[in-house]
N, C-alpha and C. Protein backbone atom coordinates (compact mmCIF):
# COMPACT_ATOMS: atom_id res chain seq x y z
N UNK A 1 -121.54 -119.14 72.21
CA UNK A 1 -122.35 -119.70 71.16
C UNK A 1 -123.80 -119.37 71.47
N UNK A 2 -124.65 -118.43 70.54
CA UNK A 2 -126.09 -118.45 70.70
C UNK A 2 -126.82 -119.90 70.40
N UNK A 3 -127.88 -120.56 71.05
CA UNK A 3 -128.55 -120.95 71.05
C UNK A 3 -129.60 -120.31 70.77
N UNK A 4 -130.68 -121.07 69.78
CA UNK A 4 -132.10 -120.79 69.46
C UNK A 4 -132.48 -121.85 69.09
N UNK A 5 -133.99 -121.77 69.93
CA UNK A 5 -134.64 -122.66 69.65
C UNK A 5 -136.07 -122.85 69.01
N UNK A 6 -136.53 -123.78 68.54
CA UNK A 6 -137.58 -123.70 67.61
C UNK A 6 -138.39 -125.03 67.88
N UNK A 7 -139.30 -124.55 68.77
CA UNK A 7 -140.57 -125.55 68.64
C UNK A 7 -141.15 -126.66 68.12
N UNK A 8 -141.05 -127.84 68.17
CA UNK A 8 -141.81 -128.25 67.49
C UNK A 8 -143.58 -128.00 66.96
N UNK A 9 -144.10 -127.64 66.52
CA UNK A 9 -145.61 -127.14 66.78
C UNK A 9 -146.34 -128.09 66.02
N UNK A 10 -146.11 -128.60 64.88
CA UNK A 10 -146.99 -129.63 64.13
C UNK A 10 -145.95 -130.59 64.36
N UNK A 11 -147.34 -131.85 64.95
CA UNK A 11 -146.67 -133.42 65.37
C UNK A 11 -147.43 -134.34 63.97
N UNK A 12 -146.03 -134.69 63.48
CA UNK A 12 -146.43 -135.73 62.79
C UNK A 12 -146.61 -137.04 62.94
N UNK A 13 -145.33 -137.59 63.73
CA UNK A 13 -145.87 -139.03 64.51
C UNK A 13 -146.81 -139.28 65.40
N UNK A 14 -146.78 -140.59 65.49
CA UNK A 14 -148.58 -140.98 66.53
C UNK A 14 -147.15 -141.04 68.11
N UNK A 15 -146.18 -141.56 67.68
CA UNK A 15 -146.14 -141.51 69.03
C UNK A 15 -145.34 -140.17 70.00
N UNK A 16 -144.90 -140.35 71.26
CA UNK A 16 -144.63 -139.06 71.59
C UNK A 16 -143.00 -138.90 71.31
N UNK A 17 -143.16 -137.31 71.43
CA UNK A 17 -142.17 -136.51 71.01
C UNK A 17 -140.54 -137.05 71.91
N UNK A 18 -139.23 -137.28 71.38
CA UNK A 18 -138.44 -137.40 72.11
C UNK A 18 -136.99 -136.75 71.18
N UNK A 19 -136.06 -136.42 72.30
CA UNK A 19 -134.79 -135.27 72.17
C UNK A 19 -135.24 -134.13 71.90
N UNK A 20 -134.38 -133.56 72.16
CA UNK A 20 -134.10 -131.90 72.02
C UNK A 20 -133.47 -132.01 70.86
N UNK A 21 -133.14 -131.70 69.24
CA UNK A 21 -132.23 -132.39 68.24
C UNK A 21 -131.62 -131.01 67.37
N UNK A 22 -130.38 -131.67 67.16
CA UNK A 22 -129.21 -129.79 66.39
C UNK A 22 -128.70 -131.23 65.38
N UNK A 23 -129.17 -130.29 64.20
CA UNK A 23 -128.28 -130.45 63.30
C UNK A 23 -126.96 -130.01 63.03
N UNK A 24 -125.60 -130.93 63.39
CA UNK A 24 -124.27 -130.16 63.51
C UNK A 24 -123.80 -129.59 61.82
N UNK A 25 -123.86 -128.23 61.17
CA UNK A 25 -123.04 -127.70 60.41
C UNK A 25 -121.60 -127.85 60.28
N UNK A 26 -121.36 -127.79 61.38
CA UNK A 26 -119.49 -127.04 61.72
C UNK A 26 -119.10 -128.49 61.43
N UNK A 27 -118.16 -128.54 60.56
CA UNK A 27 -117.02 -130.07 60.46
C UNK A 27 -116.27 -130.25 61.69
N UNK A 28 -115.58 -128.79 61.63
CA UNK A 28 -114.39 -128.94 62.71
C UNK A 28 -114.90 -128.89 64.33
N UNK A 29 -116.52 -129.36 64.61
CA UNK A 29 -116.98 -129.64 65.66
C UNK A 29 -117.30 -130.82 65.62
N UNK A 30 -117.15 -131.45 66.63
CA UNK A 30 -117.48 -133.09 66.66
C UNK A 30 -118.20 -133.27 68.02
N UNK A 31 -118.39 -132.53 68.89
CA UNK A 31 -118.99 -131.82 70.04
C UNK A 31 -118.62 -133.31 70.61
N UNK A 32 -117.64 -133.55 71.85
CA UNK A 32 -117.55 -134.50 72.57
C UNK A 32 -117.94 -133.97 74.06
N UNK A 33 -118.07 -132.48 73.95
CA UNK A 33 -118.96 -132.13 75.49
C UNK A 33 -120.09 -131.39 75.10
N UNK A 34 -120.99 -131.38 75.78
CA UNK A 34 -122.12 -130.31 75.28
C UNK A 34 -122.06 -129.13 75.32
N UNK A 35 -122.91 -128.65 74.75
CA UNK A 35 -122.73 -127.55 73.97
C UNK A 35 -123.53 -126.39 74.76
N UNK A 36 -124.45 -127.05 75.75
CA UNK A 36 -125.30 -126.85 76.85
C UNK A 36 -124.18 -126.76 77.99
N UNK A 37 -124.31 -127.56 78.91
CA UNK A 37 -124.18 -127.87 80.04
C UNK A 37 -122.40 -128.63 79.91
N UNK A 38 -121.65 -128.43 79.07
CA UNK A 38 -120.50 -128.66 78.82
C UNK A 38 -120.04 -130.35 79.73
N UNK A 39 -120.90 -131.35 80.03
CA UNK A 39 -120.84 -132.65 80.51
C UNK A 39 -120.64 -133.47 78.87
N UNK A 40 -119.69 -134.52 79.29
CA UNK A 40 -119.13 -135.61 78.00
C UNK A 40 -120.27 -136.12 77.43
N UNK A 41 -120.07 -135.90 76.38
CA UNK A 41 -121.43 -136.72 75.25
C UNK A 41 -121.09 -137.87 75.14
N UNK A 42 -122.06 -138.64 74.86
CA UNK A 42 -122.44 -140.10 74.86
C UNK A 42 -122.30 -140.59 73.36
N UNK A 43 -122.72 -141.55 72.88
CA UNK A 43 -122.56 -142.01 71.49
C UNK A 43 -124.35 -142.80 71.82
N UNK A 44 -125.07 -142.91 70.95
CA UNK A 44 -126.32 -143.41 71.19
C UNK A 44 -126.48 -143.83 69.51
N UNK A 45 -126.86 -144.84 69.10
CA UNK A 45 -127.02 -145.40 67.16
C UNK A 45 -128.84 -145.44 67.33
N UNK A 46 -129.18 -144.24 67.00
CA UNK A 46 -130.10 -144.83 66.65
C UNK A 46 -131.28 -144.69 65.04
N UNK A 47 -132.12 -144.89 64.48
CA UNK A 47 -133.23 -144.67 63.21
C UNK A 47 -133.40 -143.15 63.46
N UNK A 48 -132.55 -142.60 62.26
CA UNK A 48 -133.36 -141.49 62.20
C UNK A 48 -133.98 -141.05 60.83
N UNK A 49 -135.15 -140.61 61.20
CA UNK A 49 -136.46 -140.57 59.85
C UNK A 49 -135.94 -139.24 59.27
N UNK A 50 -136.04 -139.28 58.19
CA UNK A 50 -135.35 -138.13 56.98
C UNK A 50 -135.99 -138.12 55.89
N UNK A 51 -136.99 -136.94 55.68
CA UNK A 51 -137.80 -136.32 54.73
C UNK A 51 -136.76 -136.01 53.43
N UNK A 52 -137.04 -135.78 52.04
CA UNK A 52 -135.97 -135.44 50.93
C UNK A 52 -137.05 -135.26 50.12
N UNK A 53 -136.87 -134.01 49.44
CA UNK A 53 -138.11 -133.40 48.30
C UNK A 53 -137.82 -134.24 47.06
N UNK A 54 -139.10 -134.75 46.09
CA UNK A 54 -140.03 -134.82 46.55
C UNK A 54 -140.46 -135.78 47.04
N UNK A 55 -140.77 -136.01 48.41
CA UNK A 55 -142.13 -137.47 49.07
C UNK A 55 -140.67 -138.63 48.96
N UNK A 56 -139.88 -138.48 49.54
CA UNK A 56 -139.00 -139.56 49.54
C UNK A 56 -138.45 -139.94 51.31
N UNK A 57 -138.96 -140.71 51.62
CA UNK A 57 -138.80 -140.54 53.25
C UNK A 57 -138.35 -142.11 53.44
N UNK A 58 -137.25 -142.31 54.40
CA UNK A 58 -135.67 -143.14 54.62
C UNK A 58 -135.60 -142.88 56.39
N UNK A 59 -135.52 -144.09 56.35
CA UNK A 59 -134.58 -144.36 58.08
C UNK A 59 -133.46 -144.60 57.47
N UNK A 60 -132.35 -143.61 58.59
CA UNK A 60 -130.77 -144.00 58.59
C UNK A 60 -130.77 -144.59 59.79
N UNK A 61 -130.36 -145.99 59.89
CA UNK A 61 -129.48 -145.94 61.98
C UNK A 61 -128.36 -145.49 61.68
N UNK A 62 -128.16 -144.46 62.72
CA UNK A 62 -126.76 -143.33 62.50
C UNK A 62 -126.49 -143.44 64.20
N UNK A 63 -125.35 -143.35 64.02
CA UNK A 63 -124.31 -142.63 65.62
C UNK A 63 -124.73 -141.48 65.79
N UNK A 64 -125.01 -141.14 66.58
CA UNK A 64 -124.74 -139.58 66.82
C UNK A 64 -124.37 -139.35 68.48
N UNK A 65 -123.90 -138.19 68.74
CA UNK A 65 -123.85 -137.79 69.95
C UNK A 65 -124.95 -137.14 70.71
N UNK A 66 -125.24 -137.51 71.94
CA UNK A 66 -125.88 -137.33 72.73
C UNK A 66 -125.81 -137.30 74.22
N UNK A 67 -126.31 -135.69 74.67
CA UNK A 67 -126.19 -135.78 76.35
C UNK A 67 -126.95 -135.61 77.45
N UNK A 68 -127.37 -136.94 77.76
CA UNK A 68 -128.20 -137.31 78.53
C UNK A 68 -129.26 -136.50 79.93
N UNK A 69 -127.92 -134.84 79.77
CA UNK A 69 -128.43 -134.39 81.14
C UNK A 69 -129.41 -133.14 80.41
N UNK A 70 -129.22 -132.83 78.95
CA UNK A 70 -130.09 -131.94 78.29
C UNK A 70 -130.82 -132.71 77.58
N UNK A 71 -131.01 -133.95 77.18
CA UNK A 71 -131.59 -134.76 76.10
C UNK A 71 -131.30 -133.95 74.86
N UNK A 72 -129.99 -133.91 74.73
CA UNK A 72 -130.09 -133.02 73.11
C UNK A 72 -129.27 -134.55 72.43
N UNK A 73 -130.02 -134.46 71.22
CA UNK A 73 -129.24 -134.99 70.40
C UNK A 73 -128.46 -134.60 69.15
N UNK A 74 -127.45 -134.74 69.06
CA UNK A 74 -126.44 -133.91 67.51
C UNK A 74 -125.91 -135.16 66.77
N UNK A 75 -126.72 -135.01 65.31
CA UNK A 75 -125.84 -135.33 64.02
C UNK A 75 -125.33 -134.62 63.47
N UNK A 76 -124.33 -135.08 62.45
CA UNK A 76 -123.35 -134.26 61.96
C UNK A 76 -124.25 -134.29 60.59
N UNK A 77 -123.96 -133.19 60.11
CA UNK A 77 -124.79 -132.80 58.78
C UNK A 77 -123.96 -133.24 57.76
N UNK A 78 -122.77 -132.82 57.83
CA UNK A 78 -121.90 -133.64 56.27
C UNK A 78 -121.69 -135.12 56.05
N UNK A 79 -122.19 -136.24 57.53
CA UNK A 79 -122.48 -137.77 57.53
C UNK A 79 -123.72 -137.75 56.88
N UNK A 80 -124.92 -136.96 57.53
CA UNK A 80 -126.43 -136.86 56.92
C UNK A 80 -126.22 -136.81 54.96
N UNK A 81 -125.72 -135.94 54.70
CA UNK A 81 -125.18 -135.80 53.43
C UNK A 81 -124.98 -136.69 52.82
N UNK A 82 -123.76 -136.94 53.19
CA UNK A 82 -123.04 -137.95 52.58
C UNK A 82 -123.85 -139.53 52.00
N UNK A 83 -124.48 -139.94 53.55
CA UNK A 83 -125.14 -140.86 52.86
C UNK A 83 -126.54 -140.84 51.92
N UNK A 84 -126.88 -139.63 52.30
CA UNK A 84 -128.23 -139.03 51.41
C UNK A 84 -127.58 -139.81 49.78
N UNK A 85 -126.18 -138.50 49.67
CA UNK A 85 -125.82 -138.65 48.08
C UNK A 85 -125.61 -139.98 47.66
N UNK A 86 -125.18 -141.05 48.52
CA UNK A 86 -124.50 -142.18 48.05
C UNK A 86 -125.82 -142.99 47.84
N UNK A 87 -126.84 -143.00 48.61
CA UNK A 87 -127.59 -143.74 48.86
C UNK A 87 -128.75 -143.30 47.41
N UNK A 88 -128.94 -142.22 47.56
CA UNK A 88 -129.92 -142.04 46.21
C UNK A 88 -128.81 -141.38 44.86
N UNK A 89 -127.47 -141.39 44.59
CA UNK A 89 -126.67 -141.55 43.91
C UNK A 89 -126.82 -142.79 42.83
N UNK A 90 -127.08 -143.72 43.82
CA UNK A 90 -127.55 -145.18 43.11
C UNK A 90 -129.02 -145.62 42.98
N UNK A 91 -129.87 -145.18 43.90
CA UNK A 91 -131.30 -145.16 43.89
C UNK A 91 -132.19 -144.52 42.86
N UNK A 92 -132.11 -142.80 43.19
CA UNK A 92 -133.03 -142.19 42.08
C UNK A 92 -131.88 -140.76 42.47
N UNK A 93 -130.78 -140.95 41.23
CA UNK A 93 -129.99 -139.71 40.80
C UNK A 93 -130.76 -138.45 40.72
N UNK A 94 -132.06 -138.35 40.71
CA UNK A 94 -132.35 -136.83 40.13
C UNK A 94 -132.69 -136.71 41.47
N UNK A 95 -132.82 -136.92 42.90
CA UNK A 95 -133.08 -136.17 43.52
C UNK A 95 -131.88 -135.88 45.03
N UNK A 96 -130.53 -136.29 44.44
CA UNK A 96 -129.50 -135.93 44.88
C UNK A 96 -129.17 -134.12 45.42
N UNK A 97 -128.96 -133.76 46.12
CA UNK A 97 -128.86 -132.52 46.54
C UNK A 97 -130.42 -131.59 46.63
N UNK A 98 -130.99 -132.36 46.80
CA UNK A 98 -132.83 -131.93 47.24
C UNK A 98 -132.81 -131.59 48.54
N UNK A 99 -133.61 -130.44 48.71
CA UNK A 99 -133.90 -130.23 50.27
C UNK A 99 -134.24 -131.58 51.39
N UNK A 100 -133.72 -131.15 52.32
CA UNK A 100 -134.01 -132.58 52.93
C UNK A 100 -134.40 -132.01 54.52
N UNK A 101 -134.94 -132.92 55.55
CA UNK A 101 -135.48 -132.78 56.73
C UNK A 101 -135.41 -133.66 57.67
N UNK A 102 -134.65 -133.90 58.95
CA UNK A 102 -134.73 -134.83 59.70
C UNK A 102 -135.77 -134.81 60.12
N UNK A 103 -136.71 -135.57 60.52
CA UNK A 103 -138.01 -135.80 61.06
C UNK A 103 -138.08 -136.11 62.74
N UNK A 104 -137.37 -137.44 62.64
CA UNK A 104 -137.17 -138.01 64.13
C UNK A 104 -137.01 -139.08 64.21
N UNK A 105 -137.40 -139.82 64.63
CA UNK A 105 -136.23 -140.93 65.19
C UNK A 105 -137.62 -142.13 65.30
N UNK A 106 -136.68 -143.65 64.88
CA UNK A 106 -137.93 -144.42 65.15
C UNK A 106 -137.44 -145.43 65.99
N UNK A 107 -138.57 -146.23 67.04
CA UNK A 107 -138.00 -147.26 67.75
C UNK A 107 -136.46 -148.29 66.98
N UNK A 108 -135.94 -149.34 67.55
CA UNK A 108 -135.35 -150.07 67.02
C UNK A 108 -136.21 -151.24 66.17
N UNK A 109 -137.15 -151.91 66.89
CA UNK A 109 -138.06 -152.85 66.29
C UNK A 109 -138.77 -152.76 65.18
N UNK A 110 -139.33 -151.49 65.26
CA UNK A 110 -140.16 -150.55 63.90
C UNK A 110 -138.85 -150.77 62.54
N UNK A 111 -137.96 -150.01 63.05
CA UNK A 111 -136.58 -149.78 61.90
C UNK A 111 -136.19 -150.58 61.63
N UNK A 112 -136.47 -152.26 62.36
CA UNK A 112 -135.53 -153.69 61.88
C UNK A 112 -136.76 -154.34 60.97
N UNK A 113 -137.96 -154.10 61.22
CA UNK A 113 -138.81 -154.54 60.42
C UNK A 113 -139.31 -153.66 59.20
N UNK A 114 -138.68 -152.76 59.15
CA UNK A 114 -138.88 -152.02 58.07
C UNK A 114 -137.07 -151.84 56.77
N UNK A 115 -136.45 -152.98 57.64
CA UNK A 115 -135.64 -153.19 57.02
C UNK A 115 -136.03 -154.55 56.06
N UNK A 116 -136.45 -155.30 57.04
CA UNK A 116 -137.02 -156.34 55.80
C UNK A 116 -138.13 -156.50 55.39
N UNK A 117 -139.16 -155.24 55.51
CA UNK A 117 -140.34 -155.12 54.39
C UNK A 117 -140.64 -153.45 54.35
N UNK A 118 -140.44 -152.82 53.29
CA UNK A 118 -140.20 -151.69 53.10
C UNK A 118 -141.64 -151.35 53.95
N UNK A 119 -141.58 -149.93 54.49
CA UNK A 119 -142.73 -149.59 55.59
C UNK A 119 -143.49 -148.35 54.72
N UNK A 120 -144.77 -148.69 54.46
CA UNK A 120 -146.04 -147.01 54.07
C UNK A 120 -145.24 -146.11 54.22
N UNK A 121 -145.52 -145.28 54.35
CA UNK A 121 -145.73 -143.62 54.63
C UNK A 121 -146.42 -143.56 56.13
N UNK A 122 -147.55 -144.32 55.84
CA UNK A 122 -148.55 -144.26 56.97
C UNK A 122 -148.18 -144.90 58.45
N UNK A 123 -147.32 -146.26 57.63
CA UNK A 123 -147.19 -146.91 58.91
C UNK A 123 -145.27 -146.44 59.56
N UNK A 124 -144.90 -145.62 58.95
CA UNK A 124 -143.24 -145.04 58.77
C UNK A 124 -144.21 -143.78 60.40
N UNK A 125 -144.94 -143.22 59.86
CA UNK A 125 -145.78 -142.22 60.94
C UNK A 125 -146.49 -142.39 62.24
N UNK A 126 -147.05 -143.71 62.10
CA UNK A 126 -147.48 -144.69 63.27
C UNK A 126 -146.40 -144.42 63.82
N UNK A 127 -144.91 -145.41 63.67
CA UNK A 127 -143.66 -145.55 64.71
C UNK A 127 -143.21 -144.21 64.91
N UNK A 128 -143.33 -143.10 64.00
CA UNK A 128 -142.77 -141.84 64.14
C UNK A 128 -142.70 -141.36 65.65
N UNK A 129 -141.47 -141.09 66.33
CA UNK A 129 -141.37 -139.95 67.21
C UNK A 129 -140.52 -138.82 66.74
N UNK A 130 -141.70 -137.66 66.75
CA UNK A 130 -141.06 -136.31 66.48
C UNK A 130 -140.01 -135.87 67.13
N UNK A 131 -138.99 -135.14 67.29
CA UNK A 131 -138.26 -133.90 68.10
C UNK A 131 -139.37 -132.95 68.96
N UNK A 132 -138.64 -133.28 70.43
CA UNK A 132 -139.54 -132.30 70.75
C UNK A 132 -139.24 -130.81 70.66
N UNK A 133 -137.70 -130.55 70.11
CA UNK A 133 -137.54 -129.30 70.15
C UNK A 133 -136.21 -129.12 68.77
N UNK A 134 -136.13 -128.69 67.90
CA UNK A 134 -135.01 -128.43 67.41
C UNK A 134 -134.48 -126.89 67.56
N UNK A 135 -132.83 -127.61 67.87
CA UNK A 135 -131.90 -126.22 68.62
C UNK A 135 -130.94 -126.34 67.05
N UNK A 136 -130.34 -124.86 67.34
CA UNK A 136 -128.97 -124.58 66.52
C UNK A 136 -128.39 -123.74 67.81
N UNK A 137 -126.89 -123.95 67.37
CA UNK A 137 -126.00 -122.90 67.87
C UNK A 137 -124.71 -122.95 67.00
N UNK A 138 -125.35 -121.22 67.05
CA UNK A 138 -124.23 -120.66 65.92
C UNK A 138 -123.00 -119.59 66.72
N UNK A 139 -121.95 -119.63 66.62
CA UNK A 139 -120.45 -119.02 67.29
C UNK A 139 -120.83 -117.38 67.06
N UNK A 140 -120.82 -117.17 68.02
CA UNK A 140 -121.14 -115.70 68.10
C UNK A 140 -119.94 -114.93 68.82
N UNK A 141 -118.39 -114.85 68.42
CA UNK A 141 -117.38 -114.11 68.44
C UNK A 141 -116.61 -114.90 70.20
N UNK A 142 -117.37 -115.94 69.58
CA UNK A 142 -116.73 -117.41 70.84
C UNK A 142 -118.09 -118.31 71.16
N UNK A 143 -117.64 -119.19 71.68
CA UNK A 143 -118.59 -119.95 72.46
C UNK A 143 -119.38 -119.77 73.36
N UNK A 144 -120.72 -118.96 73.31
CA UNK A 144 -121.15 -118.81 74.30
C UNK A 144 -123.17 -119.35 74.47
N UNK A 145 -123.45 -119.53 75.77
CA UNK A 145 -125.24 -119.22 75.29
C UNK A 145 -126.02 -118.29 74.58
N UNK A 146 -127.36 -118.43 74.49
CA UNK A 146 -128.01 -117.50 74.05
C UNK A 146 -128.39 -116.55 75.14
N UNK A 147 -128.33 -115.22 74.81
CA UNK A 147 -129.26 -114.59 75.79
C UNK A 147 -127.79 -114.09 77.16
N UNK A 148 -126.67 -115.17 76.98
CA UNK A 148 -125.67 -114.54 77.31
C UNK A 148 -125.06 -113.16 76.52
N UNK A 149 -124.69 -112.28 77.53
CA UNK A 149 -124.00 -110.86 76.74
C UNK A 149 -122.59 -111.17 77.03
N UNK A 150 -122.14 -110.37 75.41
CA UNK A 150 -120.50 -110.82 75.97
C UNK A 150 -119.73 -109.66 76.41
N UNK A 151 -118.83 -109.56 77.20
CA UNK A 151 -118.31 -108.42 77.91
C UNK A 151 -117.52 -107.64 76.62
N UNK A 152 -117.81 -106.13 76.95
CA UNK A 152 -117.35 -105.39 76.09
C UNK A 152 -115.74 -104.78 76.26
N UNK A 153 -115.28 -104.78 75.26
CA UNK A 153 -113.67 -105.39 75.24
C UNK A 153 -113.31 -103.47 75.50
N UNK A 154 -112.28 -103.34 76.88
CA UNK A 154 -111.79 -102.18 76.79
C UNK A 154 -111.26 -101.03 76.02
């Protein structure tokens, strides 16, 4: 599996940057070892901040997997989905299947009080912690790293 990775370079939250974060594509991956360092992933619930065109920005607390010895964290993209559609399905229908953006992740305290008084923009950015790095890995004729070569078949 290649790995690539992509920088964070513009910080939008005030506070600091935390995980390494992959958006999971693949259904039929549920990654229970990493994808890195092949050690058992963890389960961790926590706020994650999610941009949706236009100017529509949402904490989910979501499960996701996570392993502690890379700090990567993986959601599954067709859960991300899913509740996107259901959630503004009933909210504001026209912007169902809109580009959308995980942002990052917010404390627990920030996300419980912004459950019972809807939070700015401004102050959603205050609690903001960015990604410090977003990874993909895409199957490159098996599972392997990036930057790994794969042996050439006799």
């Amino acid at each position: 599996m290649a790995n690539r990775k992509k920088k964070v370079t513009t910080q939008l939250g005030k506070q600091p940057p935390r995980y390494r974060f992959f958006l999971n594509p693949y259904q039929d991956m549920r990654w229970t070892r990493c994808p890195q360092c092949d050690n058992t992933m963890h389960q961790r619930k926590l706020p994650l901040v999610i941009h949706v065109d236009p100017m529509q920005v949402l904490s989910l607390n979501k499960t996701c997997r996570y392993c502690p010895y890379c700090d990567l964290l993986i959601a599954h993209q067709d859960d991300v989905e899913h509740f996107l559609a259901t959630f503004f399905g009933e909210q504001k229908p026209e912007v169902v299947g809109n580009d959308y953006l995980v942002l990052g992740t917010l404390d627990k305290p920030a996300w419980k009080q912004g459950t019972q008084q809807q939070m700015t923009l401004q102050e959603m950015l205050e609690a903001l912690h960015d990604f410090k790095e977003v990874v993909t890995f895409k199957l490159t004729g098996g599972w392997v790293r990036d930057g790994t070569k794969l042996p050439k078949k006799p």
